[in-house]
C-alpha atoms as a PDB file:
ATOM      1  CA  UNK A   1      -4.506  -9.756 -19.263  1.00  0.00           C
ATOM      2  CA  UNK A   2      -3.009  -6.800 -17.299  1.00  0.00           C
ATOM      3  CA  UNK A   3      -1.869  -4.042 -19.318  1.00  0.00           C
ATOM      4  CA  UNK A   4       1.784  -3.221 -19.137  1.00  0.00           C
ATOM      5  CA  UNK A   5       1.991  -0.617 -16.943  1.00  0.00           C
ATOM      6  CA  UNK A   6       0.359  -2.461 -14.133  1.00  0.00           C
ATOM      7  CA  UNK A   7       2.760  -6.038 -15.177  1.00  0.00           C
ATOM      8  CA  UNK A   8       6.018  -3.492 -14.899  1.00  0.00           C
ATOM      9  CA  UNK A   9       4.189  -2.451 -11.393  1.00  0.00           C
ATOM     10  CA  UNK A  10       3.984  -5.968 -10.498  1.00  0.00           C
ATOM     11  CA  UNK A  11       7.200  -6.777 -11.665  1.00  0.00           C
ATOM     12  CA  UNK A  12       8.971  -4.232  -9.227  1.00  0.00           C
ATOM     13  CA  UNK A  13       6.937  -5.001  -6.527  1.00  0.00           C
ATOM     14  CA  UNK A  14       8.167  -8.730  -6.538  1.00  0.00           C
ATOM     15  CA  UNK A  15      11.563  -7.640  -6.778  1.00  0.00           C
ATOM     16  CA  UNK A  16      11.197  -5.335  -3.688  1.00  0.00           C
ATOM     17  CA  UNK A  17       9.073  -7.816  -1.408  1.00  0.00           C
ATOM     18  CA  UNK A  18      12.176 -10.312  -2.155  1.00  0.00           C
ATOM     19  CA  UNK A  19      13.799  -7.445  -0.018  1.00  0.00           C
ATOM     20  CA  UNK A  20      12.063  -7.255   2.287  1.00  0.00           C
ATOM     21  CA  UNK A  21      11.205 -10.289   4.353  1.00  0.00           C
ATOM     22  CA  UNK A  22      14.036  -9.795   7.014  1.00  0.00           C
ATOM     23  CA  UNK A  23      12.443  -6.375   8.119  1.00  0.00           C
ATOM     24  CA  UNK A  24      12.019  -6.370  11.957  1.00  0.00           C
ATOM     25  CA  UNK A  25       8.243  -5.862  12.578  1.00  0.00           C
ATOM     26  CA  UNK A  26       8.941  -3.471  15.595  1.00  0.00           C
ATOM     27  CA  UNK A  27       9.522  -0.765  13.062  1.00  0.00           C
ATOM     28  CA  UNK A  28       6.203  -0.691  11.794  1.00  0.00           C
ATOM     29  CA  UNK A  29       3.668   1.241  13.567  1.00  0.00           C
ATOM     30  CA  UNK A  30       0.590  -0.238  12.441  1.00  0.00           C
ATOM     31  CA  UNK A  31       1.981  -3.561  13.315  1.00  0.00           C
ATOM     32  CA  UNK A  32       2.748  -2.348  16.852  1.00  0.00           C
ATOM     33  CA  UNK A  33      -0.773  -0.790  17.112  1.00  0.00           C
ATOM     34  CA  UNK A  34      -2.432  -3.779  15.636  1.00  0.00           C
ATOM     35  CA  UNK A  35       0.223  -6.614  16.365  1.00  0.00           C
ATOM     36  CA  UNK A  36      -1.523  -8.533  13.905  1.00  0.00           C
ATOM     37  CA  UNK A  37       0.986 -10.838  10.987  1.00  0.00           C
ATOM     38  CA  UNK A  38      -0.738  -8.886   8.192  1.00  0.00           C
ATOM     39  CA  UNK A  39       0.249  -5.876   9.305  1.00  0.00           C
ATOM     40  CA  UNK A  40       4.145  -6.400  10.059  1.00  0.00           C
ATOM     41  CA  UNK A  41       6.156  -5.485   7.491  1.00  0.00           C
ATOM     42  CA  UNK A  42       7.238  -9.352   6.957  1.00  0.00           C
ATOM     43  CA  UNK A  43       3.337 -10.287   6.333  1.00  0.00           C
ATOM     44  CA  UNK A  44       3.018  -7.413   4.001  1.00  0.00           C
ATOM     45  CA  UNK A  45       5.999  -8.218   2.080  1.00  0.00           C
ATOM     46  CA  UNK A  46       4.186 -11.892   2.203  1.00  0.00           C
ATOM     47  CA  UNK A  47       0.873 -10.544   1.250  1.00  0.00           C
ATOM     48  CA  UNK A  48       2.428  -8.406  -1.777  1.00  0.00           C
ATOM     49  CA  UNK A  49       4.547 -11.559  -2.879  1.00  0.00           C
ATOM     50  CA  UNK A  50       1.245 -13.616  -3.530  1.00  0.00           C
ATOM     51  CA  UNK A  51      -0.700 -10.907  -4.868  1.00  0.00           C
ATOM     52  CA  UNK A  52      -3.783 -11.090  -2.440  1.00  0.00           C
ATOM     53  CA  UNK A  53      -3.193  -7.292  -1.360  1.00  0.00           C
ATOM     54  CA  UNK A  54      -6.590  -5.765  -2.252  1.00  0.00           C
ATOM     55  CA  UNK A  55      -8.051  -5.715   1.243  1.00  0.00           C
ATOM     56  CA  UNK A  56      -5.282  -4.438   3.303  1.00  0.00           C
ATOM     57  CA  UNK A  57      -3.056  -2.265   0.983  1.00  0.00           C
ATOM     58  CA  UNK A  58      -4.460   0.771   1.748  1.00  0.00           C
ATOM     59  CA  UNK A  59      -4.343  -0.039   5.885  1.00  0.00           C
ATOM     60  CA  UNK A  60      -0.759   0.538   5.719  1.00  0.00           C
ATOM     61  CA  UNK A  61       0.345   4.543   6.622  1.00  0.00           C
ATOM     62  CA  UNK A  62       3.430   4.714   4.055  1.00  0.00           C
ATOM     63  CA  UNK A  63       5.489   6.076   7.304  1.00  0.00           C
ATOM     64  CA  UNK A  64       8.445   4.990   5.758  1.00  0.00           C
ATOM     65  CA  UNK A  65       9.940   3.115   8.877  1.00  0.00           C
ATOM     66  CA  UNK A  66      10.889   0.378   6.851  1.00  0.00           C
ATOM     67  CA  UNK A  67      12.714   2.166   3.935  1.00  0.00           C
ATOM     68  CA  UNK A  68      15.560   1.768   5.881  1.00  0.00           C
ATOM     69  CA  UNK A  69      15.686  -1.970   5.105  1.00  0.00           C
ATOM     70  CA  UNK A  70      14.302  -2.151   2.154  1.00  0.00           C
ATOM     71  CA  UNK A  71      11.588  -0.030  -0.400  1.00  0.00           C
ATOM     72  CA  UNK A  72       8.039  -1.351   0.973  1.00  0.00           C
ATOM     73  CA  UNK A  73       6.608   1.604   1.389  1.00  0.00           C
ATOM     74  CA  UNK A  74       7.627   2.156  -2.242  1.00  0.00           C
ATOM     75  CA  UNK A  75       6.317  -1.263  -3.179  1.00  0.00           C
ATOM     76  CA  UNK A  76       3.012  -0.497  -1.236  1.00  0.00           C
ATOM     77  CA  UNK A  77       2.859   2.663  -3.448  1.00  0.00           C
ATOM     78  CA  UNK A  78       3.146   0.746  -6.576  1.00  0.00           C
ATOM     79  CA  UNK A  79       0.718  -1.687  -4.925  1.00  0.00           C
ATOM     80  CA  UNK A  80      -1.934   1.240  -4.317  1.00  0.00           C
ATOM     81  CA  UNK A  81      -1.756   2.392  -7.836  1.00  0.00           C
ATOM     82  CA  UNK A  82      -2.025  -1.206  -9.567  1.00  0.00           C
ATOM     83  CA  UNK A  83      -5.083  -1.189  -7.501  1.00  0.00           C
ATOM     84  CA  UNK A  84      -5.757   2.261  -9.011  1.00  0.00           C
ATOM     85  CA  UNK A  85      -5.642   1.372 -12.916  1.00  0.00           C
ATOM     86  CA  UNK A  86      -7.746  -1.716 -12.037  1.00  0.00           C
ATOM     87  CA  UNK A  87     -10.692   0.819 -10.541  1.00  0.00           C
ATOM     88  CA  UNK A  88     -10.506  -1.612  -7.718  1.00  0.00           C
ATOM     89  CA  UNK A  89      -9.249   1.460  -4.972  1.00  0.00           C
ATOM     90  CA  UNK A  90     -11.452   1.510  -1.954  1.00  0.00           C
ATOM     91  CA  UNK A  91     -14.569   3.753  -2.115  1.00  0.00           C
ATOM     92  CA  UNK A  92     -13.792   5.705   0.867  1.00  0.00           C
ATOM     93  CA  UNK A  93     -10.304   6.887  -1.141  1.00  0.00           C
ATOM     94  CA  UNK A  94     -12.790   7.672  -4.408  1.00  0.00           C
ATOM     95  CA  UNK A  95     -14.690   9.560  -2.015  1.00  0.00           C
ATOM     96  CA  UNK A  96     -11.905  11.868  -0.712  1.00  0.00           C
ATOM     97  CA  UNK A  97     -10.687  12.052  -3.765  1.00  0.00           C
ATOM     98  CA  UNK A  98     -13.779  14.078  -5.004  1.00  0.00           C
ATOM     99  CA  UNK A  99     -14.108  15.971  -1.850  1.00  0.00           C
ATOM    100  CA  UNK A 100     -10.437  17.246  -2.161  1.00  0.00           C
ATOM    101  CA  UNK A 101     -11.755  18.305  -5.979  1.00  0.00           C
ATOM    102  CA  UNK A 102     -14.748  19.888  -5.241  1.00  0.00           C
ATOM    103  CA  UNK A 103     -13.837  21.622  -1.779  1.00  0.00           C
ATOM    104  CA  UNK A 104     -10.164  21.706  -1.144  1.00  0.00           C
ATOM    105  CA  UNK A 105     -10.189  19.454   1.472  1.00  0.00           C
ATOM    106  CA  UNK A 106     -10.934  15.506   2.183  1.00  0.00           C
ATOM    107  CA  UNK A 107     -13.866  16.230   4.077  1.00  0.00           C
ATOM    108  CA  UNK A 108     -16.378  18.014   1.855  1.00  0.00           C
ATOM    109  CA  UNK A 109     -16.698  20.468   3.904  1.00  0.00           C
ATOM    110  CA  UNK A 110     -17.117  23.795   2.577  1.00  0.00           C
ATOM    111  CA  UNK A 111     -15.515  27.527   3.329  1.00  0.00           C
END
C-alpha cells in the first residue's frame, strides 16, 4: 500500500490529467522533436491517467508550454517525485544527484 503522501500525489495528478487531454500537441517540444503519441502532451496526460509513467516521466523537459492549458508540467512534477519516494527514479538522475553533492556540478567534474 502506498503511503499517503505518494496517494495525495496520485490523487492530484488524476485530477490534473482530467485537464489536460484537449492540449494541442504542437506546444510540446519533445513531441515536435520526437512526434511520437507518448510524448504529446495528450499521450502523457494518457500515460499519467493509467499510471504506467515509470519509463517516460523523466523524458519530458518540464518547459512549461502546456501550463497554459492546463498544470502537466505540474502533474509531471508530482509524477517525478512519486517515482522519487518509491526509489524507483532513474539511475542516471541518482547519479547527478551525487555529482551535484560532491562537486557542484552534474558532471563530477572537479575545480
Amino acid at each position: 500500500m502506498d503511503n499517503p503522501q505518494i496517494h495525495n500525489l496520485k490523487e492530484e495528478i488524476r485530477e490534473t490529467v482530467t485537464q489536460a487531454i484537449t492540449i494541442p500537441n504542437h506546444k510540446c517540444a519533445v513531441f515536435r522533436a520526437g512526434r511520437e503519441d507518448k510524448f504529446s502532451p495528450q499521450g502523457k496526460a494518457q500515460l499519467l491517467e493509467s499510471d504506467q509513467y515509470e519509463s517516460y516521466i523523466f523524458d519530458c523537459t518540464l518547459c512549461k508550454a502546456c501550463e497554459q492549458d492546463s498544470k502537466l508540467c505540474t502533474a509531471f512534477q508530482k509524477a517525478r517525485t512519486v517515482l522519487t519516494l518509491q526509489k524507483k527514479d532513474p539511475q542516471a538522475n541518482k547519479e547527478l544527484l551525487q555529482n551535484l553533492k560532491t562537486t557542484g556540478n552534474i558532471y563530477g567534474i572537479r575545480n
